[in-house]
N, C-alpha and C. Protein backbone atom coordinates (compact mmCIF):
# COMPACT_ATOMS: atom_id res chain seq x y z
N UNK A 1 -44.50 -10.58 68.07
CA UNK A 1 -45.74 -10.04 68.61
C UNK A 1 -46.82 -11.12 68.52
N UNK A 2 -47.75 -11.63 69.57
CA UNK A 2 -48.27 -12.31 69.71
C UNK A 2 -49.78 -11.51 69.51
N UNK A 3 -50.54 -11.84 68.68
CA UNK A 3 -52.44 -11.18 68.56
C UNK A 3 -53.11 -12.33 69.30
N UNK A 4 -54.12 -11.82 69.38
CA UNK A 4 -55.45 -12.72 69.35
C UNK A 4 -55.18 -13.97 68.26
N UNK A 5 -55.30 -13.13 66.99
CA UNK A 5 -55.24 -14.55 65.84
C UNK A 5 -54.32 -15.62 65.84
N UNK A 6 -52.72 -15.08 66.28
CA UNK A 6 -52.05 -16.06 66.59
C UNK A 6 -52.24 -16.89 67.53
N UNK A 7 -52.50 -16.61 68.86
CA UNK A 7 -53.06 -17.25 70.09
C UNK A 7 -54.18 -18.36 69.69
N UNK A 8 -55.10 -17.74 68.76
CA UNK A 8 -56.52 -18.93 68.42
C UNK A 8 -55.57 -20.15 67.63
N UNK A 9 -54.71 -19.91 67.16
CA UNK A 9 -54.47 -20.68 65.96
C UNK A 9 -53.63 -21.16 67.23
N UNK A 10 -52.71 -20.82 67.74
CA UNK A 10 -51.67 -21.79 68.99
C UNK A 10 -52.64 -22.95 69.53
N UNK A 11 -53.96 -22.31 70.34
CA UNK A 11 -54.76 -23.45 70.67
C UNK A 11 -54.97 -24.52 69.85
N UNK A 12 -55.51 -24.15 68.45
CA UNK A 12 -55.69 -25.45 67.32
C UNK A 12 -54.31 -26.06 66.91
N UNK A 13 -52.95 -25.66 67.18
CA UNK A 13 -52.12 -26.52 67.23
C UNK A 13 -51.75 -26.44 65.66
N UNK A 14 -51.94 -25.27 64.96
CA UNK A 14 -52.00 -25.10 63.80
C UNK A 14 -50.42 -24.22 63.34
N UNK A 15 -49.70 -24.75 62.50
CA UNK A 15 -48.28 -23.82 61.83
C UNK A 15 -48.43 -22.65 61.29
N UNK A 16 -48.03 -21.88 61.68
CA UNK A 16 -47.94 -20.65 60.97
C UNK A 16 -46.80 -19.69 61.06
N UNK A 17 -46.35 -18.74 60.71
CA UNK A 17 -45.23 -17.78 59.91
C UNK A 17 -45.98 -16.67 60.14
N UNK A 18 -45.62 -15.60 61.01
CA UNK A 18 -45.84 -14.50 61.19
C UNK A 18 -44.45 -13.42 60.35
N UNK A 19 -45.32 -12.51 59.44
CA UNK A 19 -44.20 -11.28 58.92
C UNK A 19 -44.63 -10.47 58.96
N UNK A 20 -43.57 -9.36 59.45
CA UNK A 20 -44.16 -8.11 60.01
C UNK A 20 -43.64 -7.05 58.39
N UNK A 21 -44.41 -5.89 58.65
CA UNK A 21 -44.05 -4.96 57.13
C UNK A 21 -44.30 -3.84 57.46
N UNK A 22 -43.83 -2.35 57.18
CA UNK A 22 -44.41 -1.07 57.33
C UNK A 22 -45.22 -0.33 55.85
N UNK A 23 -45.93 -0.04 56.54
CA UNK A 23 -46.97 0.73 56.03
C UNK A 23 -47.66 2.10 56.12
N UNK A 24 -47.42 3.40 55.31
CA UNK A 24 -48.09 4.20 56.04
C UNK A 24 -49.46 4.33 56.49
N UNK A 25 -50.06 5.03 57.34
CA UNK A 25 -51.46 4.51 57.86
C UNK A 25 -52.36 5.12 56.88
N UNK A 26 -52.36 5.98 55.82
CA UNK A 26 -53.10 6.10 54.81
C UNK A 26 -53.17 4.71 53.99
N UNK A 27 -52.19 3.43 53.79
CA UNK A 27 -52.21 2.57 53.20
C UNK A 27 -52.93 1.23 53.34
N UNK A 28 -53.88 1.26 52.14
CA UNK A 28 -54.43 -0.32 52.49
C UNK A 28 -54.84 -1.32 51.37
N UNK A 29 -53.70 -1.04 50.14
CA UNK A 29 -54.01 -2.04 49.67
C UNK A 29 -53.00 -3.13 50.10
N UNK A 30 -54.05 -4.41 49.47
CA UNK A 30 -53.46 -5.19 49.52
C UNK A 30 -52.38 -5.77 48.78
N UNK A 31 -52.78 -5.33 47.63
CA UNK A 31 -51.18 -5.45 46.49
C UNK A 31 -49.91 -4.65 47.33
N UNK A 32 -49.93 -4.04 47.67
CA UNK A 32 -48.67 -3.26 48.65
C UNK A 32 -47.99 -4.44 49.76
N UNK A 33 -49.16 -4.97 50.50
CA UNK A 33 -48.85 -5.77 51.79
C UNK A 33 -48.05 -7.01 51.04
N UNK A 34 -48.82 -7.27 49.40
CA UNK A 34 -48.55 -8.31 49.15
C UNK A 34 -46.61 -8.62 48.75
N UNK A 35 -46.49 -7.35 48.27
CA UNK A 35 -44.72 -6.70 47.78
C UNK A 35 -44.02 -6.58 49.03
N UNK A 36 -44.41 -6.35 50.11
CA UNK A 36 -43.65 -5.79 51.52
C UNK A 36 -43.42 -7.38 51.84
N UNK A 37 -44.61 -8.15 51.95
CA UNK A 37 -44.27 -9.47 52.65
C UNK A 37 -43.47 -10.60 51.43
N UNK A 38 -43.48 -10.40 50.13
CA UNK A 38 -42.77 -10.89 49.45
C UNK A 38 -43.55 -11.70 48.49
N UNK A 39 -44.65 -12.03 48.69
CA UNK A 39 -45.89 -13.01 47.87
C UNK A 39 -46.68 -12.29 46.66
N UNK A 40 -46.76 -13.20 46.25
CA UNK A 40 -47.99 -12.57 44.83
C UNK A 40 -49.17 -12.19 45.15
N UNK A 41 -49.48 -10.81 44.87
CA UNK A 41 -51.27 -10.49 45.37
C UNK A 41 -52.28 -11.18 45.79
N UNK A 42 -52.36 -12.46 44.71
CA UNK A 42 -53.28 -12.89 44.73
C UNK A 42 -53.11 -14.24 45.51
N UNK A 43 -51.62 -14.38 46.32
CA UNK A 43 -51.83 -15.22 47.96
C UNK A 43 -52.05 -14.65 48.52
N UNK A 44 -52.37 -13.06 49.10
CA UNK A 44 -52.33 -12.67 50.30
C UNK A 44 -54.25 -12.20 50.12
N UNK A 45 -54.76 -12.64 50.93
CA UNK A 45 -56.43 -12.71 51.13
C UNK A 45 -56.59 -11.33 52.00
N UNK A 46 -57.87 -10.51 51.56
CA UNK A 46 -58.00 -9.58 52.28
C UNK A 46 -59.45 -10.54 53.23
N UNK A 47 -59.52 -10.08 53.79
CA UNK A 47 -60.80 -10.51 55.08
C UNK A 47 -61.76 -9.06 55.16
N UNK A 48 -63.12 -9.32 54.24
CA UNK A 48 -63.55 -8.27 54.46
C UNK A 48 -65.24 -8.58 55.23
N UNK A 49 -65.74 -7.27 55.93
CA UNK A 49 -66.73 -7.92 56.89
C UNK A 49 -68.00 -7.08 55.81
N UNK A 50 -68.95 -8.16 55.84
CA UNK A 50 -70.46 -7.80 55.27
C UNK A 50 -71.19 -7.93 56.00
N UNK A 51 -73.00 -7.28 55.64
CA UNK A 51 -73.65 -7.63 56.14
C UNK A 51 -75.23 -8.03 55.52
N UNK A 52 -75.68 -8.71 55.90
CA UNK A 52 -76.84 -9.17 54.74
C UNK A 52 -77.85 -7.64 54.97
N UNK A 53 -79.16 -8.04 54.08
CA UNK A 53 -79.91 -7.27 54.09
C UNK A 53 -81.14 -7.60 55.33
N UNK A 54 -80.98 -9.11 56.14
CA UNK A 54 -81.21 -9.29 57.35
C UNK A 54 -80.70 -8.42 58.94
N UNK A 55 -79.69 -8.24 58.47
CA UNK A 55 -78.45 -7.44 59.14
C UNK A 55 -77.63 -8.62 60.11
N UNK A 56 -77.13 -9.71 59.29
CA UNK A 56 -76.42 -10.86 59.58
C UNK A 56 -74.97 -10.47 59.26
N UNK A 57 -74.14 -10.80 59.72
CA UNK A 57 -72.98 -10.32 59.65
C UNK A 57 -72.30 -11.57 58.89
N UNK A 58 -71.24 -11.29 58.02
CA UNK A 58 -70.56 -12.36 57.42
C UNK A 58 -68.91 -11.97 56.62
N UNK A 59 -67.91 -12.94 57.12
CA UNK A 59 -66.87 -12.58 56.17
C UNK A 59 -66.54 -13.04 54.93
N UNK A 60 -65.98 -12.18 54.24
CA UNK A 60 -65.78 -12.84 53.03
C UNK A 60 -64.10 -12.74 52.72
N UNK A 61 -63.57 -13.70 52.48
CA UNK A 61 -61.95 -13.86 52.00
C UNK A 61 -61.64 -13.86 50.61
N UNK A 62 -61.22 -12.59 49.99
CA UNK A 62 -60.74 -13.10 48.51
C UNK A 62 -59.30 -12.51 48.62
N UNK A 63 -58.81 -12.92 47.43
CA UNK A 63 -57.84 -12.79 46.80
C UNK A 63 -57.20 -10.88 46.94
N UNK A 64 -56.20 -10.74 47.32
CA UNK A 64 -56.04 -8.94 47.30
C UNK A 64 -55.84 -8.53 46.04
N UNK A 65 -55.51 -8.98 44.44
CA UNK A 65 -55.71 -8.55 43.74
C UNK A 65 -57.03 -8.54 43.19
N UNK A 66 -58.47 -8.92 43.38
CA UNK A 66 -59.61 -9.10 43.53
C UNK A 66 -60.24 -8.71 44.00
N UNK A 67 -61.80 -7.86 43.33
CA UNK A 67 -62.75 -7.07 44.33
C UNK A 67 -64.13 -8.55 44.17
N UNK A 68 -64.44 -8.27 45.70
CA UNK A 68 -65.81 -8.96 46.22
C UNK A 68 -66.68 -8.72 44.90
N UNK A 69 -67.38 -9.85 44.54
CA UNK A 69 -68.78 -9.67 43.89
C UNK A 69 -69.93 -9.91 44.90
N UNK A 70 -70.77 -8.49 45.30
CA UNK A 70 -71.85 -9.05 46.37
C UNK A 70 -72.79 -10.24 45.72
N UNK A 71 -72.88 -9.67 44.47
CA UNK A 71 -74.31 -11.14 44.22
C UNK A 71 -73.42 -12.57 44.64
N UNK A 72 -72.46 -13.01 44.30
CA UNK A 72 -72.15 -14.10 44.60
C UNK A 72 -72.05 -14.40 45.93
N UNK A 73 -71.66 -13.68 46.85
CA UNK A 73 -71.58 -13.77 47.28
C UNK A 73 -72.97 -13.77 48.92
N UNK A 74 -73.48 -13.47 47.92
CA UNK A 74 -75.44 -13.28 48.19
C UNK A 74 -75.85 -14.63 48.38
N UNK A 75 -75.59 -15.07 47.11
CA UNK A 75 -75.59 -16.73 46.96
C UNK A 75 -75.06 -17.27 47.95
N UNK A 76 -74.33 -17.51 48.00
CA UNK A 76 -73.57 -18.53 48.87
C UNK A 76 -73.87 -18.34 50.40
N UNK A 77 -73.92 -17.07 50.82
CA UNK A 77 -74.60 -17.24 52.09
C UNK A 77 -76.41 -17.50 52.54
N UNK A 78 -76.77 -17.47 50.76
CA UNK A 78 -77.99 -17.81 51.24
C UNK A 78 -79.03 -16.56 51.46
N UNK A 79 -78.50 -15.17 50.80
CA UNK A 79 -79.59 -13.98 51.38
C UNK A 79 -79.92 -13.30 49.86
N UNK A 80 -80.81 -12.72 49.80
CA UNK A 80 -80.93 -11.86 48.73
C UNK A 80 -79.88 -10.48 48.42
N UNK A 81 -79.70 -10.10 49.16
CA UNK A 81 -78.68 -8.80 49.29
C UNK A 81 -77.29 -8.91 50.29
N UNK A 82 -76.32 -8.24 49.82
CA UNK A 82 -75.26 -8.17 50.85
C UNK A 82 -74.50 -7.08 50.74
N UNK A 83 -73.89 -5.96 51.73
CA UNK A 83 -72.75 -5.11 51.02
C UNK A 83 -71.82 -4.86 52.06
N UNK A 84 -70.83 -4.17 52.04
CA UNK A 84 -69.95 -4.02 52.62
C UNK A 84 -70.42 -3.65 54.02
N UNK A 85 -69.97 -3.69 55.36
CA UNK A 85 -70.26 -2.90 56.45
C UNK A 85 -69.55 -1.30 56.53
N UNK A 86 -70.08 -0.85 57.03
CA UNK A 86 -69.05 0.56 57.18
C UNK A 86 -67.93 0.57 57.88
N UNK A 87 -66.73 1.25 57.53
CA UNK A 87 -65.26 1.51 57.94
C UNK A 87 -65.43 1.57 59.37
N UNK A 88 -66.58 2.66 60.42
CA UNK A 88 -67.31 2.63 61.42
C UNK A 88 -67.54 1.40 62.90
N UNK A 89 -68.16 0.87 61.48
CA UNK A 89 -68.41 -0.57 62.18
C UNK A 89 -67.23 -1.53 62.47
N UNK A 90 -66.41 -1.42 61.31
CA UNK A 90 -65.62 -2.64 61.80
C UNK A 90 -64.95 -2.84 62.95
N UNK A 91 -64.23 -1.96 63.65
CA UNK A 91 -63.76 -2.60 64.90
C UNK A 91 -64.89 -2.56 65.87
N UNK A 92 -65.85 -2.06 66.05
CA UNK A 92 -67.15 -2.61 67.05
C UNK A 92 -67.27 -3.49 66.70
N UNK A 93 -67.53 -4.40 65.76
CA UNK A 93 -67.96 -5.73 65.30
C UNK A 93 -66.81 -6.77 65.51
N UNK A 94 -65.98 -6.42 65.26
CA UNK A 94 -64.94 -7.79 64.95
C UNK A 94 -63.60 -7.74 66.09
N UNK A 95 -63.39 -6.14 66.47
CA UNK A 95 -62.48 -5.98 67.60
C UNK A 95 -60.89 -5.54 66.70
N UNK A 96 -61.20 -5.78 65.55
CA UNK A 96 -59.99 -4.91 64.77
C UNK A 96 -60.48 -3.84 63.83
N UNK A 97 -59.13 -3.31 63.40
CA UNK A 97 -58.98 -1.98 62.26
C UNK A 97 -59.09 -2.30 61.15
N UNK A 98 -59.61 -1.47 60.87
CA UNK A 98 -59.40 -1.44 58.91
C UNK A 98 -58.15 -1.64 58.94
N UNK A 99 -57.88 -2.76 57.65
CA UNK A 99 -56.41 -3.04 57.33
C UNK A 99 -55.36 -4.33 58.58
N UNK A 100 -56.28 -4.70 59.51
CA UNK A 100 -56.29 -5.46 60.52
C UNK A 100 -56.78 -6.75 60.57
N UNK A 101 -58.05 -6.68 59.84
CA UNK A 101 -59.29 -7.49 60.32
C UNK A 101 -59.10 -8.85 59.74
N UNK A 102 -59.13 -9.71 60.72
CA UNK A 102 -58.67 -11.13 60.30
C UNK A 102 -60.32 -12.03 61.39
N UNK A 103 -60.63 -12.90 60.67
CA UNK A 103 -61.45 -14.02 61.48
C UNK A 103 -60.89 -14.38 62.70
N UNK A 104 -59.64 -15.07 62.65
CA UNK A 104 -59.57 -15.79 63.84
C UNK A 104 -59.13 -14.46 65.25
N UNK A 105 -59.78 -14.87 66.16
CA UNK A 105 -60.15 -14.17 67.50
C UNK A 105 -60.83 -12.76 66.95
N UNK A 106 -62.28 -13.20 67.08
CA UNK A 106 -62.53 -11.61 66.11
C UNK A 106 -63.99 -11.87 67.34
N UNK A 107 -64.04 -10.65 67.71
CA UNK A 107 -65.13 -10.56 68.76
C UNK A 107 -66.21 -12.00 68.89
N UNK A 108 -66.72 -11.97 67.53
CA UNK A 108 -68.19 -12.67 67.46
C UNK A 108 -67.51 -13.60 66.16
N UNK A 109 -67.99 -15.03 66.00
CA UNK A 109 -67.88 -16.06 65.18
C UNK A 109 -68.97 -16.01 64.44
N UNK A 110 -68.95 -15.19 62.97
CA UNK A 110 -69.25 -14.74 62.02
C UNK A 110 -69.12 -15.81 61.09
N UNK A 111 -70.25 -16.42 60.19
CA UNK A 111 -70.08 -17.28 59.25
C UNK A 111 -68.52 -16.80 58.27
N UNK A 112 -67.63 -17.45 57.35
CA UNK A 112 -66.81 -17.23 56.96
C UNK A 112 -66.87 -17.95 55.54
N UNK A 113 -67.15 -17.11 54.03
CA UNK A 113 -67.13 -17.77 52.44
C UNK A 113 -65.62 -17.38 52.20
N UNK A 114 -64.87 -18.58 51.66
CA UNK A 114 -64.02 -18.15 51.20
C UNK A 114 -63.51 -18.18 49.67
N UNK A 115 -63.17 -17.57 49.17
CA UNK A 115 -63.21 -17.81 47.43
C UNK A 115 -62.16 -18.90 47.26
N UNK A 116 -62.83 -19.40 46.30
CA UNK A 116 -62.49 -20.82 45.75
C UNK A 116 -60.99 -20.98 45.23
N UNK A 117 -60.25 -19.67 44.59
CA UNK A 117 -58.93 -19.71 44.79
C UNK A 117 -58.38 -19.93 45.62
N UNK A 118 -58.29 -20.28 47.05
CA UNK A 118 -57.81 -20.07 48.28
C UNK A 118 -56.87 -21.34 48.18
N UNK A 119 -57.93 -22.73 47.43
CA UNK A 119 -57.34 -23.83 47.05
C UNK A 119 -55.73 -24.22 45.94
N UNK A 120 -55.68 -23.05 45.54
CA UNK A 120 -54.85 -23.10 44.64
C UNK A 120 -53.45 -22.94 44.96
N UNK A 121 -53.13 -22.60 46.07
CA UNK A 121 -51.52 -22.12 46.29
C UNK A 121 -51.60 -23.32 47.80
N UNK A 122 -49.70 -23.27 47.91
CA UNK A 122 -49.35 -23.52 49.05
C UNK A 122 -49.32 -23.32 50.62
N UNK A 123 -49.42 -22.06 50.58
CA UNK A 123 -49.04 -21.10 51.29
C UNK A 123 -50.31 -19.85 50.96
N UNK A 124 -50.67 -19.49 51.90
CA UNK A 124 -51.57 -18.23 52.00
C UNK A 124 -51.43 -17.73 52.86
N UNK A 125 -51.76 -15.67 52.67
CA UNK A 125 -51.45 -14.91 53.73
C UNK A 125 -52.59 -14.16 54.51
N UNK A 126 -52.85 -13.88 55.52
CA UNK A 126 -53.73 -13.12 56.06
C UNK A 126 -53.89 -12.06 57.15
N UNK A 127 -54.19 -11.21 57.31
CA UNK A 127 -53.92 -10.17 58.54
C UNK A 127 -53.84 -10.67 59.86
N UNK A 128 -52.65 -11.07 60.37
CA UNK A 128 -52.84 -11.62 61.85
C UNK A 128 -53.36 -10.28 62.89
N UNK A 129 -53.92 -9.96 62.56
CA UNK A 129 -54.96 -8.92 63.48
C UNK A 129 -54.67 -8.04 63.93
N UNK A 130 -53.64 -7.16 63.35
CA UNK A 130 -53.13 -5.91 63.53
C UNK A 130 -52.41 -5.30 62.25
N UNK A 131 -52.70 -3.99 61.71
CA UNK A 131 -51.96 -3.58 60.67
C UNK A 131 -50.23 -3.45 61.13
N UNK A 132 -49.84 -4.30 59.83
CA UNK A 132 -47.91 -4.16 59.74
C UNK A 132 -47.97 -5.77 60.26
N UNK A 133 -49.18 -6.83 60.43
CA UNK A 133 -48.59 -8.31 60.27
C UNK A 133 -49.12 -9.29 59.73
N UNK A 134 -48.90 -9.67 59.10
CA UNK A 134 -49.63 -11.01 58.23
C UNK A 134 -48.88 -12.03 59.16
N UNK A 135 -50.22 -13.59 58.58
CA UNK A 135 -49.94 -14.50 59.26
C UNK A 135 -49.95 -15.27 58.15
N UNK A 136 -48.72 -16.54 57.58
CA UNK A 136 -48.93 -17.43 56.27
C UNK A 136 -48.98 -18.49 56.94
N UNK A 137 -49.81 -19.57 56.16
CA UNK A 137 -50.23 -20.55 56.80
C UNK A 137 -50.76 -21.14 55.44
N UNK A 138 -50.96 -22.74 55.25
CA UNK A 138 -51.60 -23.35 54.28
C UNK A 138 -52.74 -23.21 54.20
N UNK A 139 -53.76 -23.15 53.16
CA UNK A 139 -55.25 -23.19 52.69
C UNK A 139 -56.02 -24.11 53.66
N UNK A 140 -55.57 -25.13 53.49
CA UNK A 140 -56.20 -26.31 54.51
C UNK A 140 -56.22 -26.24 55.64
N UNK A 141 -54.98 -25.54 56.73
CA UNK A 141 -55.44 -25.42 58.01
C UNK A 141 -56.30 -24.11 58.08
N UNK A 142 -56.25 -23.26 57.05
CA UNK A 142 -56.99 -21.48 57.24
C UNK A 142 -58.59 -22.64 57.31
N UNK A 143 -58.99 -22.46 56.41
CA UNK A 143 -60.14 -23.66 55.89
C UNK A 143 -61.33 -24.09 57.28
N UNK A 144 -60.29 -24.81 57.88
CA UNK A 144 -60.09 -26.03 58.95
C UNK A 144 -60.92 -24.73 59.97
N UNK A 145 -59.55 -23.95 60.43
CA UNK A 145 -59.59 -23.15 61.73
C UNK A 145 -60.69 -21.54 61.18
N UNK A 146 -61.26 -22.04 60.39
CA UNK A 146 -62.17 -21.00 60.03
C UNK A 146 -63.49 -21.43 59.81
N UNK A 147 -63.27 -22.29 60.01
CA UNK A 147 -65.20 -22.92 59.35
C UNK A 147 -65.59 -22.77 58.02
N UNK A 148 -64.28 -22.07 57.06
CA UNK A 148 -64.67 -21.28 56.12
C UNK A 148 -65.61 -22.48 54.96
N UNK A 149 -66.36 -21.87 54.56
CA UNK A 149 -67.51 -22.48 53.05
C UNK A 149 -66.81 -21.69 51.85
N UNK A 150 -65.94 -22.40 50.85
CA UNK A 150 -65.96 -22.50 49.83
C UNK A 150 -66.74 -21.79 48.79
N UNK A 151 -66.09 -20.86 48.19
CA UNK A 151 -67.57 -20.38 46.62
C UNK A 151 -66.60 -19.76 45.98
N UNK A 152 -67.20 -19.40 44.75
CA UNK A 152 -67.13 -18.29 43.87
C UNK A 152 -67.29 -16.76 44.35
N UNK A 153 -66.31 -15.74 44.84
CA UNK A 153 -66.97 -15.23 45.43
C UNK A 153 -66.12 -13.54 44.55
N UNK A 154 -65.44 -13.62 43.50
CA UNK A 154 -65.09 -12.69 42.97
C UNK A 154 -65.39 -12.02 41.48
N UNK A 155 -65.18 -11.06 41.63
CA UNK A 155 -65.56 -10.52 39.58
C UNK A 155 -64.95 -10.99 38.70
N UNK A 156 -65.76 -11.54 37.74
CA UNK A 156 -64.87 -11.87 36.60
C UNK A 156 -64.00 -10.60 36.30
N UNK A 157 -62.72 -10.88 35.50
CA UNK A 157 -61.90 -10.03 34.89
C UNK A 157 -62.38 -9.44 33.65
N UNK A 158 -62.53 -7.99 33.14
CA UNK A 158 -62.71 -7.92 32.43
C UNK A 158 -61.61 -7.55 30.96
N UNK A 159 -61.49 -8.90 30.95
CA UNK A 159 -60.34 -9.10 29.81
C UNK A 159 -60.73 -9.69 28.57
């Protein structure tokens, strides 16, 4: 199955590994996607859409065993406030579903922070733009073909 996201990434000439997985449609974590496709939680990146308190739109990529910290993520884009967009919004905004939503071919080119783990593995996974497919691909070309900015962008553990 060919998406949008795969298609953007064909143009940039970029490698990638498409795996498909079932899911029931009540399901969306990411620790689940991460067991179906075979990887450790914390390679497979959820892509989630924010919006400042400007009403600027922005994605943020962490880790699926990992919840967003807005302040940091406040920071790094530079606004005083940020929070989630509504379930509502997301496919008006980006052109996918909850449980879908990936950057590349996403309506509008939305700044993109990505947490600083992203650097750490070989191989990383991400929603090729439809629920039931991830797309794996290295850190460096995601990076590259995302514009993505680098940060801190998750909760400490409380351990």
């Amino acid at each position: 199955m060919r998406t949008n996201a795969a298609r953007f990434l064909d143009t940039l000439k970029i490698p990638y590994e498409l795996r498909e997985y079932q899911l029931d449609p009540e399901e969306f974590s990411a620790e689940l996607v991460a067991e179906k496709i075979g990887l450790p939680p914390e390679q497979v990146f959820k892509t989630l859409l924010c919006v400042t308190h400007e009403r600027d739109h922005v994605f943020a990529v962490i880790p699926g065993d990992q919840e967003l910290d807005f302040k940091k993520l406040a920071h790094a884009a530079g606004t005083r406030k940020i929070e989630m967009v509504s379930v509502k919004e997301v496919q008006t905004l980006t052109g996918y579903i909850r449980g879908g939503v990936t950057v590349f071919g996403a309506k509008k080119n939305f700044p993109v922070y990505s947490d600083e783990t992203i650097e750490l593995f070989d191989t990383i996974s991400v929603s090729a733009g439809t629920r039931g497919l991830q797309m794996l691909l290295s850190p460096a070309d995601y990076l590259r073909a995302a514009q993505a900015t680098i940060a801190p962008l998750t909760r400490e553990s409380a351990s």
